[in-house]
C-alpha atoms as a PDB file:
ATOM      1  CA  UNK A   1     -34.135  38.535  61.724  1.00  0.00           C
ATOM      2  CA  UNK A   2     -32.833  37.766  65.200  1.00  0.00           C
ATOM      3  CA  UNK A   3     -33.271  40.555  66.455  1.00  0.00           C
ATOM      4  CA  UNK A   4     -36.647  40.418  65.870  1.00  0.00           C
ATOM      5  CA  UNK A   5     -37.458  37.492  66.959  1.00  0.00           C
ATOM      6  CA  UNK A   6     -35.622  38.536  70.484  1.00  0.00           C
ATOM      7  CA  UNK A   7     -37.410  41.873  70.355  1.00  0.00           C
ATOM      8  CA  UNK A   8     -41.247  40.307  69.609  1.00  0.00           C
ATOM      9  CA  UNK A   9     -40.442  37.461  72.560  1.00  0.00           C
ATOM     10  CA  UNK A  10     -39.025  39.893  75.260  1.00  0.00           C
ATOM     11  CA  UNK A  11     -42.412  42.164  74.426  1.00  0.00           C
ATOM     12  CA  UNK A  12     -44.382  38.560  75.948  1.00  0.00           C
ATOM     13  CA  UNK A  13     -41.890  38.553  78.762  1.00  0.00           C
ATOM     14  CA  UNK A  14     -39.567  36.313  77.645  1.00  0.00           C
ATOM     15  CA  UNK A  15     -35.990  35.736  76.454  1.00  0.00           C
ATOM     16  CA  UNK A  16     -35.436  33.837  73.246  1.00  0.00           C
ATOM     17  CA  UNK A  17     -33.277  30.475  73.868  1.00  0.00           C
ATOM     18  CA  UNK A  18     -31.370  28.854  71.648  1.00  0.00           C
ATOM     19  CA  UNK A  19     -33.303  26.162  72.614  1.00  0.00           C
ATOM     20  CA  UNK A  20     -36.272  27.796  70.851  1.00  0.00           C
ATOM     21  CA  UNK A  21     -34.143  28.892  68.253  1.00  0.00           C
ATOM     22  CA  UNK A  22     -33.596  25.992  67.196  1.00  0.00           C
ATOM     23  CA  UNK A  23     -37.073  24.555  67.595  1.00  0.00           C
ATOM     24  CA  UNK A  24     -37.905  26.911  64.836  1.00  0.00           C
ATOM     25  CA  UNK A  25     -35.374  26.256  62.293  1.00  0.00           C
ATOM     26  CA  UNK A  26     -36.313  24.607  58.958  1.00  0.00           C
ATOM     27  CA  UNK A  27     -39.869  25.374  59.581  1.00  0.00           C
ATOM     28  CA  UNK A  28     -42.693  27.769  58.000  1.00  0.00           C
ATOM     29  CA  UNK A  29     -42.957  31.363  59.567  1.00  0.00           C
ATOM     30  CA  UNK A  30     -45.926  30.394  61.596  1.00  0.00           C
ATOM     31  CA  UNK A  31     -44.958  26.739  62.530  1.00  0.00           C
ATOM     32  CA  UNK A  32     -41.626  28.693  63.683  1.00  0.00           C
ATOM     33  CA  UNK A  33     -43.299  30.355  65.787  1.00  0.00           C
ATOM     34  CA  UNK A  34     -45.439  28.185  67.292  1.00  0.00           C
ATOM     35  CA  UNK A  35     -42.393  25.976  68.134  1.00  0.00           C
ATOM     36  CA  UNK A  36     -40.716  29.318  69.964  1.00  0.00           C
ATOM     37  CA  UNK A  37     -43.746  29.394  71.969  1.00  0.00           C
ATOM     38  CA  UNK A  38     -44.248  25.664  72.652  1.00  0.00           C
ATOM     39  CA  UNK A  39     -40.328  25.684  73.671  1.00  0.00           C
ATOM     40  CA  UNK A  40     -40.528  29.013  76.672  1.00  0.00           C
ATOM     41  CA  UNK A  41     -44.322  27.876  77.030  1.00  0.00           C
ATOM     42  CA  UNK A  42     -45.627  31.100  76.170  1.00  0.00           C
ATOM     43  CA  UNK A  43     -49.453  31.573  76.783  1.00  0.00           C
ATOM     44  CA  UNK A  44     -52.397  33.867  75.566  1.00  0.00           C
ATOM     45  CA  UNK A  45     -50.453  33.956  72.446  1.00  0.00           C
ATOM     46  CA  UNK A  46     -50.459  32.046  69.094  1.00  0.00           C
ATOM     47  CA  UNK A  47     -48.311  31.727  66.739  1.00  0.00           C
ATOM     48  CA  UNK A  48     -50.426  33.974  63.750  1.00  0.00           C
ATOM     49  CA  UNK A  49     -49.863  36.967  66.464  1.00  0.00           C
ATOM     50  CA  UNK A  50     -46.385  36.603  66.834  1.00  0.00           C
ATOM     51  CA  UNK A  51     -46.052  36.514  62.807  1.00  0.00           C
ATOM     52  CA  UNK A  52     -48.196  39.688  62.668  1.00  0.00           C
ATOM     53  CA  UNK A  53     -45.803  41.307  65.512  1.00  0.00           C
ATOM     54  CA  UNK A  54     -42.778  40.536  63.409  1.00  0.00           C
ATOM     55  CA  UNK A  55     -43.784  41.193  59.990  1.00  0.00           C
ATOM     56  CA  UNK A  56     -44.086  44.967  60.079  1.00  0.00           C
ATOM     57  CA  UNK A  57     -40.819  45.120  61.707  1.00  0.00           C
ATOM     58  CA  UNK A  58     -38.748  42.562  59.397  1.00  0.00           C
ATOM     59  CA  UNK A  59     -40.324  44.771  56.443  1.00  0.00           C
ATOM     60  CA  UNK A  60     -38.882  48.042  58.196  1.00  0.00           C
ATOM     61  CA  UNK A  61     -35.467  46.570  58.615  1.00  0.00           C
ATOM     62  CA  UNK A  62     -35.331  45.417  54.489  1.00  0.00           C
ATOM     63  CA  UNK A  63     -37.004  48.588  53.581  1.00  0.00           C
ATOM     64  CA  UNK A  64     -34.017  50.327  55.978  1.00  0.00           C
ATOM     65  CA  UNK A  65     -30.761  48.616  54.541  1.00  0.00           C
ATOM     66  CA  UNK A  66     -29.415  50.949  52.016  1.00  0.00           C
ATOM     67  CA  UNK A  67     -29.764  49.522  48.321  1.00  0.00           C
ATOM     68  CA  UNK A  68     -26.736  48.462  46.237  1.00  0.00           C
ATOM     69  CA  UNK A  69     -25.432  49.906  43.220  1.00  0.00           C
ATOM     70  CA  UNK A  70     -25.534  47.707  39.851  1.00  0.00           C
ATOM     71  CA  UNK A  71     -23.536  44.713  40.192  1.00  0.00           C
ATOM     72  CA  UNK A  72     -21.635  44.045  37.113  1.00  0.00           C
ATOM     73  CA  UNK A  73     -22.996  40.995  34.793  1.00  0.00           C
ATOM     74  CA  UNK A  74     -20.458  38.804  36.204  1.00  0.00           C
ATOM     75  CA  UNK A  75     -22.323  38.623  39.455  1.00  0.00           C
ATOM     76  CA  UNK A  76     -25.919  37.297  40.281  1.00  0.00           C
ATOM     77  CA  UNK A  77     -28.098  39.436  42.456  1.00  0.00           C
ATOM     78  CA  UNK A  78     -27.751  37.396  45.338  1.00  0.00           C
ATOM     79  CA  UNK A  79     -24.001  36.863  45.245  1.00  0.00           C
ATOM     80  CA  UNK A  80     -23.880  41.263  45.196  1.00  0.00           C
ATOM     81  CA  UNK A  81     -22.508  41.247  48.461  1.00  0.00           C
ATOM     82  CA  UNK A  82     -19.346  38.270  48.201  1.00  0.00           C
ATOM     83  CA  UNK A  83     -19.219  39.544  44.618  1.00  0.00           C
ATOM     84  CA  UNK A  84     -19.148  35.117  43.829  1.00  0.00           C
ATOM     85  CA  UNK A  85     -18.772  34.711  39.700  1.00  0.00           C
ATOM     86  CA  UNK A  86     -22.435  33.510  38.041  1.00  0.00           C
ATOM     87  CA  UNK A  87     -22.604  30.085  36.358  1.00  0.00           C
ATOM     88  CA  UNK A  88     -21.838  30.213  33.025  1.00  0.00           C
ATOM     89  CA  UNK A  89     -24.536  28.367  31.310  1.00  0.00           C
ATOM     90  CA  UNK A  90     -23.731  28.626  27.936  1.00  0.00           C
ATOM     91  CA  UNK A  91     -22.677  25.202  25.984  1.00  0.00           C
ATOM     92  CA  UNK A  92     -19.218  26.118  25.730  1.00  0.00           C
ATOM     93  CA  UNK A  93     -18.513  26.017  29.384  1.00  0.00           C
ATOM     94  CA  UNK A  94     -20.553  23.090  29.829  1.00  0.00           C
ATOM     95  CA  UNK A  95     -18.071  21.037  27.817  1.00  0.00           C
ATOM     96  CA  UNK A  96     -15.071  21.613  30.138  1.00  0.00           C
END
């Protein structure tokens, strides 16, 4: 997602800080934005272009990452990667 964001603010003629970086953390994908370009004062831009910039491209990059095989039923989705063991959440284990 970085390298988005770098690639959508060098296109305006500017270089992302970490200044504006972290301007934008914690916030919505539009109020993100907006901060980025209130931080390296951007102009003739808003905030709903630079989402519409990055979209298309952030969708390109997931749509590019190659897909993972099956993860066993010990694993949740997200934890695929760090292979992490899911909560049990049956009433056995909650007893321990």
């Amino acid at each position: 997602m970085l390298e988005v964001a770098k690639g959508v603010v060098q296109r305006h003629g500017a270089v992302l800080t970490p200044e504006a970086q972290k301007a934008s953390l914690g916030c919505t994908p539009l109020d993100a934005w907006q901060a980025v370009i209130d931080e390296l004062h951007l102009e003739n831009v808003t905030g709903q272009q630079l989402f519409e910039e990055s979209e298309p491209l952030l969708v390109e990059r997931w749509l590019s990452r190659p897909l993972y095989a099956a993860a066993p039923l010990s694993t949740c989705l997200v934890c695929v990667t760090c292979r992490a063991p899911r909560i049990s959440r049956s009433p056995k284990a909650a007893s321990v």
